[in-house]
N, C-alpha and C. Protein backbone atom coordinates (compact mmCIF):
# COMPACT_ATOMS: atom_id res chain seq x y z
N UNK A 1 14.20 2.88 -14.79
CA UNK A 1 12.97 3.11 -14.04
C UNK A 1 12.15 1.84 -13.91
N UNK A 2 12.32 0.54 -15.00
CA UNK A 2 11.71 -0.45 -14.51
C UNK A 2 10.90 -0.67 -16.20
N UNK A 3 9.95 -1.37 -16.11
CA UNK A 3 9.13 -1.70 -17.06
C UNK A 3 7.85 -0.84 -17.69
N UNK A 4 7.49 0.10 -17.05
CA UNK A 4 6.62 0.88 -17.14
C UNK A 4 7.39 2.12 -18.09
N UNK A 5 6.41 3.07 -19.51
CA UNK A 5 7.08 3.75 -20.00
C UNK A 5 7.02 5.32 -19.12
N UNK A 6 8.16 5.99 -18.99
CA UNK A 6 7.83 7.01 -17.54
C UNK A 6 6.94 8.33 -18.60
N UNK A 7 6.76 8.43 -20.16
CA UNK A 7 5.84 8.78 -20.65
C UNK A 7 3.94 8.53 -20.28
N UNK A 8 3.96 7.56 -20.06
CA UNK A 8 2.66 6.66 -19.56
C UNK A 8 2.46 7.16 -18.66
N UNK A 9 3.19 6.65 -17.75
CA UNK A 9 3.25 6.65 -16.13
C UNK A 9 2.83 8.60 -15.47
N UNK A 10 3.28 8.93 -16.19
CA UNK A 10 3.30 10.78 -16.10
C UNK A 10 1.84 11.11 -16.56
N UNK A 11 1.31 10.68 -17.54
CA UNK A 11 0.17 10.79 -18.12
C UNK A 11 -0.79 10.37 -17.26
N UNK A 12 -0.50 9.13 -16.71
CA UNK A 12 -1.82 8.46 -15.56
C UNK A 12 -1.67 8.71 -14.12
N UNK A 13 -0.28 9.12 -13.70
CA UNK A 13 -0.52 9.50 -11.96
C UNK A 13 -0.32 11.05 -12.18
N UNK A 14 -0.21 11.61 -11.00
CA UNK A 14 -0.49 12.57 -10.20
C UNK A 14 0.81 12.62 -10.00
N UNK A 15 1.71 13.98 -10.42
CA UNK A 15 2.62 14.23 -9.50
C UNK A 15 3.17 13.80 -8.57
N UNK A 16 1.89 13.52 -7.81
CA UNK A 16 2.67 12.98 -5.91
C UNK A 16 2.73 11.55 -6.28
N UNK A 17 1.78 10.96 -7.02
CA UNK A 17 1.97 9.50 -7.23
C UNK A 17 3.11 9.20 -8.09
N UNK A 18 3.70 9.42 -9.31
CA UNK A 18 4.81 10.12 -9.81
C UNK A 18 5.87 9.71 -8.51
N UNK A 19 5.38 11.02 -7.98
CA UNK A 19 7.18 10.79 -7.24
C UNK A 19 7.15 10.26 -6.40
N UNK A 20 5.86 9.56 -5.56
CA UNK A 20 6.01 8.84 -5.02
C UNK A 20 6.94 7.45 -4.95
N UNK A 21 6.02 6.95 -6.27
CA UNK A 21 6.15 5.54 -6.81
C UNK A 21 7.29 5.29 -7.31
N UNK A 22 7.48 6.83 -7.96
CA UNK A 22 8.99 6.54 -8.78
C UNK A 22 9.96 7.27 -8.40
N UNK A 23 10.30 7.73 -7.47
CA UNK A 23 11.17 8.64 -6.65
C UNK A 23 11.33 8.87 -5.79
N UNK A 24 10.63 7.89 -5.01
CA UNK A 24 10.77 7.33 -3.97
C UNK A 24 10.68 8.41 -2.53
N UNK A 25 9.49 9.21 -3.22
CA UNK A 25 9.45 10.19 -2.43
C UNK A 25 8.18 10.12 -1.30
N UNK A 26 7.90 10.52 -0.36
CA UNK A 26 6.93 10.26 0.84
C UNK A 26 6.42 11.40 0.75
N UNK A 27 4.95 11.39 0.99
CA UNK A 27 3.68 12.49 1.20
C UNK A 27 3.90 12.75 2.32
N UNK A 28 3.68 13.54 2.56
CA UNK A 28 3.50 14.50 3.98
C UNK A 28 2.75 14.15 5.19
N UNK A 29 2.57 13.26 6.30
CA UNK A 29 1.87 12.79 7.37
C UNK A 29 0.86 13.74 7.44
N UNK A 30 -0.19 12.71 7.39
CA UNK A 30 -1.92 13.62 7.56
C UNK A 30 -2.55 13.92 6.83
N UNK A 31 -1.63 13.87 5.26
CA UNK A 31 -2.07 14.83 3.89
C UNK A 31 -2.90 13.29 3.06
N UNK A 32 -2.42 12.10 3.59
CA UNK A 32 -3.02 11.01 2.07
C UNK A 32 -4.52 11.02 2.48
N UNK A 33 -4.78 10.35 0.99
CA UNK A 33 -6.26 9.86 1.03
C UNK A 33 -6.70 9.15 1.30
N UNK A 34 -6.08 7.79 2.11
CA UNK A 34 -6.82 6.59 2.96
C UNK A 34 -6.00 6.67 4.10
N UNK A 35 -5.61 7.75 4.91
CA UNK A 35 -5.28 8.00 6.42
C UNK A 35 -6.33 7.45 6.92
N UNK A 36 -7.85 7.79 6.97
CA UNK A 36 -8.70 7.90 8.12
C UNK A 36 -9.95 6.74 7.21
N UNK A 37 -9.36 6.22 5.67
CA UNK A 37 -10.68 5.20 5.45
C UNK A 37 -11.02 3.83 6.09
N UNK A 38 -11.93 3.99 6.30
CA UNK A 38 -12.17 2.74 7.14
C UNK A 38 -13.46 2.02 6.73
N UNK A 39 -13.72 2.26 5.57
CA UNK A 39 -14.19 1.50 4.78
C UNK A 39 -13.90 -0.50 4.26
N UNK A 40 -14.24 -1.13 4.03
CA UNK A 40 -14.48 -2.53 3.84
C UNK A 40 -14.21 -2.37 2.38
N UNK A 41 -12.38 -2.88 2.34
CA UNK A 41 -12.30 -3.49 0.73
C UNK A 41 -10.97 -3.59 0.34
N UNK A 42 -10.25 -3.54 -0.49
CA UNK A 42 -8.38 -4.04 -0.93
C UNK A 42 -8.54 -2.20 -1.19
N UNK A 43 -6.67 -2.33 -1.23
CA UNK A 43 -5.88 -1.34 -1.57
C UNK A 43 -5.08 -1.87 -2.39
N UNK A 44 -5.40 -1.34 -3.42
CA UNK A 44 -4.45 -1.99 -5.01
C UNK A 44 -3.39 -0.99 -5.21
N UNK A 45 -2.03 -1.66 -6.15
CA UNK A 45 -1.01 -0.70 -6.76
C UNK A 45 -1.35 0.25 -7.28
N UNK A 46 -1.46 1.26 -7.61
CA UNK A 46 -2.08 2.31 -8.21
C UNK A 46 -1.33 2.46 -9.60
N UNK A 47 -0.45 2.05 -9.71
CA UNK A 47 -0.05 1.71 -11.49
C UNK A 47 -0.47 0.29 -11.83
N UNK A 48 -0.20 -1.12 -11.71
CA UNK A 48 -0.97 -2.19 -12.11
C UNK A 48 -2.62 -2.85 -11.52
N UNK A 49 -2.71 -2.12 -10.87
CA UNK A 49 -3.90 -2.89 -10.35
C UNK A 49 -3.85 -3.93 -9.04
N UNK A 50 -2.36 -4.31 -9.17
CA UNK A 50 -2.17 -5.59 -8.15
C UNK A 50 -2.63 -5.10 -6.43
N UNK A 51 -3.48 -6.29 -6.04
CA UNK A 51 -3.90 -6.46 -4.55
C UNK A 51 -2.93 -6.60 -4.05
N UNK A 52 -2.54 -5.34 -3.03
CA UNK A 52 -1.26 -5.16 -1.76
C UNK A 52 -1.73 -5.32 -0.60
N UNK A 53 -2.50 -4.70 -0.11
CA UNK A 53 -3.16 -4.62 1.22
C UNK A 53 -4.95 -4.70 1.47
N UNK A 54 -5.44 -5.22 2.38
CA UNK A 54 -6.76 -5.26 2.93
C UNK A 54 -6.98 -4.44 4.05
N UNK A 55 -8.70 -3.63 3.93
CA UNK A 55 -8.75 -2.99 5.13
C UNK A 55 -9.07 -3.62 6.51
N UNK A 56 -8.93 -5.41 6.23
CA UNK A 56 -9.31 -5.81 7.40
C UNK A 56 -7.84 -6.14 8.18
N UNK A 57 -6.89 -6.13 7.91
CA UNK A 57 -5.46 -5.60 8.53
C UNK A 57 -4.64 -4.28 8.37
N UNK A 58 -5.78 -3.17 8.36
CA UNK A 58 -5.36 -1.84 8.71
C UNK A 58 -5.83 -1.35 10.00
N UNK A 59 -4.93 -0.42 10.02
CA UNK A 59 -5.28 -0.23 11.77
C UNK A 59 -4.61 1.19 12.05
N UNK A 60 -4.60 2.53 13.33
CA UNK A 60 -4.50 3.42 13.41
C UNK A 60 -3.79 3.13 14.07
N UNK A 61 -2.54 3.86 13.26
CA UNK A 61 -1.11 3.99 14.02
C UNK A 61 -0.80 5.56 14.97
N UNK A 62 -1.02 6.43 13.77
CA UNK A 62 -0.96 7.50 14.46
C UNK A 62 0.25 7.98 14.19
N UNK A 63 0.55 6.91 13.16
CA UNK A 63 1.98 7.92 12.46
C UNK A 63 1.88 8.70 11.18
N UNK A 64 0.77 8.61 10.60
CA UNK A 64 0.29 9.85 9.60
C UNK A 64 0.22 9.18 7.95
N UNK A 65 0.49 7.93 8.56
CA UNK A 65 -0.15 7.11 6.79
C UNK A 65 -0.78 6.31 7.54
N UNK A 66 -1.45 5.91 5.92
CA UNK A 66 -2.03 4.46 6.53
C UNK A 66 -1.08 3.18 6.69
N UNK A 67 -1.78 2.22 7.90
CA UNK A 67 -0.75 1.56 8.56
C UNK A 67 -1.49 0.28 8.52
N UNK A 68 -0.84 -1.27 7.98
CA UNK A 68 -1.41 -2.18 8.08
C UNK A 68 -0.29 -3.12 8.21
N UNK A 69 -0.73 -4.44 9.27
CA UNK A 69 -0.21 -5.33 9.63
C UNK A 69 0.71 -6.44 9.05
N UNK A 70 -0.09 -6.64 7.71
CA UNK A 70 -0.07 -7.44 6.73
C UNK A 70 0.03 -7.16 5.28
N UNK A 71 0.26 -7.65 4.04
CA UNK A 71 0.29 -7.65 3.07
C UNK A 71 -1.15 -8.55 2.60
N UNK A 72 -1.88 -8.63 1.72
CA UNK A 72 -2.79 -9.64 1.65
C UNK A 72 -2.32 -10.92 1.00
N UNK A 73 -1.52 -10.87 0.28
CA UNK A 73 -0.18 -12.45 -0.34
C UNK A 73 1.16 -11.55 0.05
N UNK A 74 1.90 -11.93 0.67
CA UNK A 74 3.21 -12.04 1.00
C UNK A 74 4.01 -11.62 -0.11
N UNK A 75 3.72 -12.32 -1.53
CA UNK A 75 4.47 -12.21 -2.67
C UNK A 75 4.38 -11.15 -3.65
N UNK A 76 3.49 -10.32 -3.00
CA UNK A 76 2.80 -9.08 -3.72
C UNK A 76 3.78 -7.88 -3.40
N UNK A 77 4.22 -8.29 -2.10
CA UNK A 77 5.83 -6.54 -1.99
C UNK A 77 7.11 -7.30 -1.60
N UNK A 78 8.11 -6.29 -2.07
CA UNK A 78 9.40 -6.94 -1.52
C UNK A 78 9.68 -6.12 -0.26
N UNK A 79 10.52 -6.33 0.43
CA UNK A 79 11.03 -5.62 1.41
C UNK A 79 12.93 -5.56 0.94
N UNK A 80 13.25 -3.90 1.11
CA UNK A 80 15.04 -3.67 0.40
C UNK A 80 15.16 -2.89 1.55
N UNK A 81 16.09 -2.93 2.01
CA UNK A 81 17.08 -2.10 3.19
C UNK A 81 17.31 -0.99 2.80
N UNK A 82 16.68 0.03 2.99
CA UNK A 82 16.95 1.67 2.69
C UNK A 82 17.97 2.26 3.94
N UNK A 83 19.03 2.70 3.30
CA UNK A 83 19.85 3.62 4.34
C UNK A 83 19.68 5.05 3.60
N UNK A 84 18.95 5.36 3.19
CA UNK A 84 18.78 6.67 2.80
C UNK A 84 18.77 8.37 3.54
N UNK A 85 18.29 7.44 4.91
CA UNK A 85 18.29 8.63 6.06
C UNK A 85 19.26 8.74 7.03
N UNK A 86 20.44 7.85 6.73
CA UNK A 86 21.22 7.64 7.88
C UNK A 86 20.99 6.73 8.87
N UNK A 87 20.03 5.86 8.33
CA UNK A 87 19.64 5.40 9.44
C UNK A 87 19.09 3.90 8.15
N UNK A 88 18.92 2.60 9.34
CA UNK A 88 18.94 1.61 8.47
C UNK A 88 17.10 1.58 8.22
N UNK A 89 16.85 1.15 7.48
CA UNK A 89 14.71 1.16 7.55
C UNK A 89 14.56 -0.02 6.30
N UNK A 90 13.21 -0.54 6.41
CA UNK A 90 12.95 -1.59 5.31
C UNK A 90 12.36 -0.91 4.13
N UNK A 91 12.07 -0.62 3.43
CA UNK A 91 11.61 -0.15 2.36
C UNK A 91 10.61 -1.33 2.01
N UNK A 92 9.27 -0.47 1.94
CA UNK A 92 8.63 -2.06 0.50
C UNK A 92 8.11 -1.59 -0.66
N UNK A 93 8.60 -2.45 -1.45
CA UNK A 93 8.02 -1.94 -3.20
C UNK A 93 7.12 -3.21 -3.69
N UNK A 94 6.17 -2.47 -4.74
CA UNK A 94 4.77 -3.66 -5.26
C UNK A 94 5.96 -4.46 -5.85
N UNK A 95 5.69 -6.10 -6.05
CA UNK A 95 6.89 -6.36 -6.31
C UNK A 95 7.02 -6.50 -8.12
N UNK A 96 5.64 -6.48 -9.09
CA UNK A 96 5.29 -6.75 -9.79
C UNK A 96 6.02 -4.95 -10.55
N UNK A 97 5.46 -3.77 -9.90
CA UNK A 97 5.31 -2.77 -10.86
C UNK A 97 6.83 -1.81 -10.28
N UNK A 98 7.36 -2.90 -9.28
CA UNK A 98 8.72 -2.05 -8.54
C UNK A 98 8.12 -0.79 -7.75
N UNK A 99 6.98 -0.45 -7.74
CA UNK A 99 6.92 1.01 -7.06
C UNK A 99 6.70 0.91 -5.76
N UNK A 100 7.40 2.15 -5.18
CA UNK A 100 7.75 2.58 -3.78
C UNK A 100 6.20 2.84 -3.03
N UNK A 101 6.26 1.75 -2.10
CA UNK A 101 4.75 1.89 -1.41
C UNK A 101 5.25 2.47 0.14
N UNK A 102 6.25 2.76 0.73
CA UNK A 102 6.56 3.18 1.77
C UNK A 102 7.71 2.26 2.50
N UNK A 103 7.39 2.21 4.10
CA UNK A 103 8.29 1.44 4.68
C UNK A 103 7.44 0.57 6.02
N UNK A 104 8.40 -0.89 6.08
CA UNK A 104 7.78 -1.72 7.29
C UNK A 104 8.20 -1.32 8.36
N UNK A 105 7.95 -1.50 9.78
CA UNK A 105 8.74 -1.09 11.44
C UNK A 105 7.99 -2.33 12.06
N UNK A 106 8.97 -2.90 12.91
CA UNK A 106 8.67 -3.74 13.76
C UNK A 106 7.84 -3.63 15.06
N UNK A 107 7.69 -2.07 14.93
CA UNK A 107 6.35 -1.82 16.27
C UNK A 107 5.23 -1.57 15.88
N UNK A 108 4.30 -2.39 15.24
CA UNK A 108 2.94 -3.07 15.41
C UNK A 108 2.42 -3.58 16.59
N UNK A 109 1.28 -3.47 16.39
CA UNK A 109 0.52 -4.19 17.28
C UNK A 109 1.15 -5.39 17.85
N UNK A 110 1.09 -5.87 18.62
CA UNK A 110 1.41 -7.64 19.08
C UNK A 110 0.66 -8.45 18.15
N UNK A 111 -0.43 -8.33 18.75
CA UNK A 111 -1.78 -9.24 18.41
C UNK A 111 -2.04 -8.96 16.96
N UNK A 112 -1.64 -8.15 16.12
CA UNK A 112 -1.51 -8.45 14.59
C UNK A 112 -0.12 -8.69 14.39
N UNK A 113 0.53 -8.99 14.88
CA UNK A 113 1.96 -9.77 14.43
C UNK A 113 2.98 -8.75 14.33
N UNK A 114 3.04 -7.67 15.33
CA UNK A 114 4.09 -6.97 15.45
C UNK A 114 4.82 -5.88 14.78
N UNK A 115 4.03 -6.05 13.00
CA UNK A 115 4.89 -5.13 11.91
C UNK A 115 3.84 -3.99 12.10
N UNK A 116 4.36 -2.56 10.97
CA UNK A 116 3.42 -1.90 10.63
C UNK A 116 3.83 -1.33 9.01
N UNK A 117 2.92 -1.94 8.21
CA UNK A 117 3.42 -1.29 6.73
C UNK A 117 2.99 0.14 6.86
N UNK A 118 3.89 0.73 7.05
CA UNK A 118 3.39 2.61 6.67
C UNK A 118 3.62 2.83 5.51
N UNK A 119 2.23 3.02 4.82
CA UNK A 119 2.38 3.31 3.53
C UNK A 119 2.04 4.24 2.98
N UNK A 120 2.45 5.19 1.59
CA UNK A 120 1.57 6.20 0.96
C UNK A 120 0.19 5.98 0.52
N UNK A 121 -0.23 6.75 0.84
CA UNK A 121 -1.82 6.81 0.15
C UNK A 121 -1.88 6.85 -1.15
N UNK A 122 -0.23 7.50 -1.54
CA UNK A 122 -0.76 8.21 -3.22
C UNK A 122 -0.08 6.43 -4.24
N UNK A 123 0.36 5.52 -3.68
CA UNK A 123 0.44 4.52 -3.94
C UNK A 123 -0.17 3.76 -4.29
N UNK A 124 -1.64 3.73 -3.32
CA UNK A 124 -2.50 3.21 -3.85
C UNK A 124 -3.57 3.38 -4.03
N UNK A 125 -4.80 2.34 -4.51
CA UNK A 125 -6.30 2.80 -4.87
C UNK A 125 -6.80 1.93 -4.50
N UNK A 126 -7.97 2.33 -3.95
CA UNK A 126 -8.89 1.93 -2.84
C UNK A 126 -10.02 1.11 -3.49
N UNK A 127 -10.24 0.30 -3.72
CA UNK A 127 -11.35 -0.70 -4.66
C UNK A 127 -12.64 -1.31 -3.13
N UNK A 128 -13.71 -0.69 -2.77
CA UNK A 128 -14.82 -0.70 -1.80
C UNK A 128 -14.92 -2.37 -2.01
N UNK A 129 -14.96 -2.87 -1.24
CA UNK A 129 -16.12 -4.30 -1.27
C UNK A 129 -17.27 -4.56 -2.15
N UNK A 130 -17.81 -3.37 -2.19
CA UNK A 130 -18.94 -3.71 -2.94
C UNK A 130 -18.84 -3.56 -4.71
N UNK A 131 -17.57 -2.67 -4.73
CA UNK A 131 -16.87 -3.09 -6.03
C UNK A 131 -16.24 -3.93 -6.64
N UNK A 132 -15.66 -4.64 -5.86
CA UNK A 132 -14.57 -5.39 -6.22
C UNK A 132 -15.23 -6.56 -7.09
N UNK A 133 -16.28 -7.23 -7.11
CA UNK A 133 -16.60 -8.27 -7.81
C UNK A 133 -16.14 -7.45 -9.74
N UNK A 134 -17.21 -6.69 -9.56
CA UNK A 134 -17.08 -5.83 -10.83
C UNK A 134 -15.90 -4.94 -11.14
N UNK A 135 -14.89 -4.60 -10.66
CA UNK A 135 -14.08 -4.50 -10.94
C UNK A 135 -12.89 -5.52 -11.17
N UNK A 136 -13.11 -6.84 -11.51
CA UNK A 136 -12.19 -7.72 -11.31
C UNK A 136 -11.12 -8.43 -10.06
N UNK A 137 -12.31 -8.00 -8.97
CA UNK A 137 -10.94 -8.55 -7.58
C UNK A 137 -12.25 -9.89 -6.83
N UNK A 138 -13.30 -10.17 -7.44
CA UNK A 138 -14.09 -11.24 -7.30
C UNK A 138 -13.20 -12.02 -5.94
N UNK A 139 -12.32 -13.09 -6.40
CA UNK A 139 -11.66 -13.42 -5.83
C UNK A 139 -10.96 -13.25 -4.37
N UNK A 140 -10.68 -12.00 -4.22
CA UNK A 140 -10.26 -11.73 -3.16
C UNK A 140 -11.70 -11.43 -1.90
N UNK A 141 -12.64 -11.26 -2.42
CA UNK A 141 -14.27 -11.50 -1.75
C UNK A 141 -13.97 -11.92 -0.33
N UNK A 142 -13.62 -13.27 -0.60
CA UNK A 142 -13.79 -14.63 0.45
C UNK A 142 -13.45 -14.18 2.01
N UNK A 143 -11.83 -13.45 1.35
CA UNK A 143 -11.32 -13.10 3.26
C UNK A 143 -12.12 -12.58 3.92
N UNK A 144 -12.72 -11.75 3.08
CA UNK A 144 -13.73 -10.60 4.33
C UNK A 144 -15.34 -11.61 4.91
N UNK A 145 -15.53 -12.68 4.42
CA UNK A 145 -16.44 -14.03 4.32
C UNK A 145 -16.19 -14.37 5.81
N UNK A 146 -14.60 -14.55 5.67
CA UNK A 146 -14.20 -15.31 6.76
C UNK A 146 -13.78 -14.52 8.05
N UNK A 147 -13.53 -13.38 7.82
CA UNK A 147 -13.58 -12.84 9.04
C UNK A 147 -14.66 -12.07 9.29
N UNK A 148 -15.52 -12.17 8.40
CA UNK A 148 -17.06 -10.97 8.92
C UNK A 148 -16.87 -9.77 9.04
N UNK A 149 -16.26 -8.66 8.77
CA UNK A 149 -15.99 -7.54 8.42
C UNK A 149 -16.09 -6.99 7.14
C-alpha cells in the first residue's frame, strides 16, 4: 500500500477518501466537495498535507469533479498509464503519499494549456487564502500576489 500504516490511514479518512486514495476508486460526478468551490486558496493531499493544486488554475469543466489546468509544482503528482477501463487514460497520484488523485485529458482549455486534471474531491483539502499563512502554506501566498486573484 505504500508508506502510510493502512491502520492510520482508516482512522483519519473517510471511507470515500479510503478508497479513493487507496483503491483507486472515483466518487460519483456531482457528489465531491470542491465541484462548485470557487473560493481563493491551495488544494492539499488530504493524507500529507502536500500542495497539489491552486484555485487560480481551476476552472468548470462540466465533467463532475473538480477540474484544473495545472499542478502548482509539477513535481508534486506523477502521471501512470491506467488501462483499467479498456481504454488507455493517465492516472495522477500525489507523488510524495502515492495516493490516487484522479486522471489528466488533453481537452482543456487552450488558453490554460490544453490539460484538465479531473480530480476527486475526497483527495483533497481545501486550505482558504486567508488560512494558509497559519496553517503552514505561508509560502505558497505569493502566486495569488501575482496574479491578483
Amino acid at each position: 500500500m505504500g508508506k502510510y500504516d493502512e491502520k492510520e490511514l482508516r482512522e483519519k479518512l473517510t471511507p470515500m477518501q479510503y478508497k479513493v486514495t487507496q483503491e483507486n476508486a472515483t466518487e460519483m460526478p456531482f457528489t465531491g466537495e470542491y465541484l462548485d468551490n470557487d473560493k481563493k486558496g491551495v488544494y492539499v493531499d488530504i493524507i500529507n498535507g502536500d500542495v497539489l493544486f491552486s484555485s487560480l488554475d481551476k476552472f468548470d469543466s462540466g465533467c463532475g469533479w473538480p477540474s484544473f489546468s495545472k499542478p502548482v509544482e509539477e513535481e508534486t503528482v506523477n502521471e501512470l498509464t491506467d488501462e483499467s477501463l479498456g481504454r488507455s487514460r493517465t492516472e495522477v497520484r500525489s507523488s510524495v503519499s502515492d495516493a490516487h488523485l484522479g486522471h489528466v485529458f488533453e481537452d482543456g482549455p487552450k488558453e490554460l494549456g490544453g490539460l484538465r486534471y479531473c480530480i476527486n474531491s475526497a483527495a483533497l483539502k481545501f486550505i482558504p487564502y486567508e488560512d494558509m499563512e497559519s496553517q503552514g502554506y505561508g509560502k505558497y501566498m505569493s502566486i495569488f500576489a501575482k496574479n491578483n486573484k
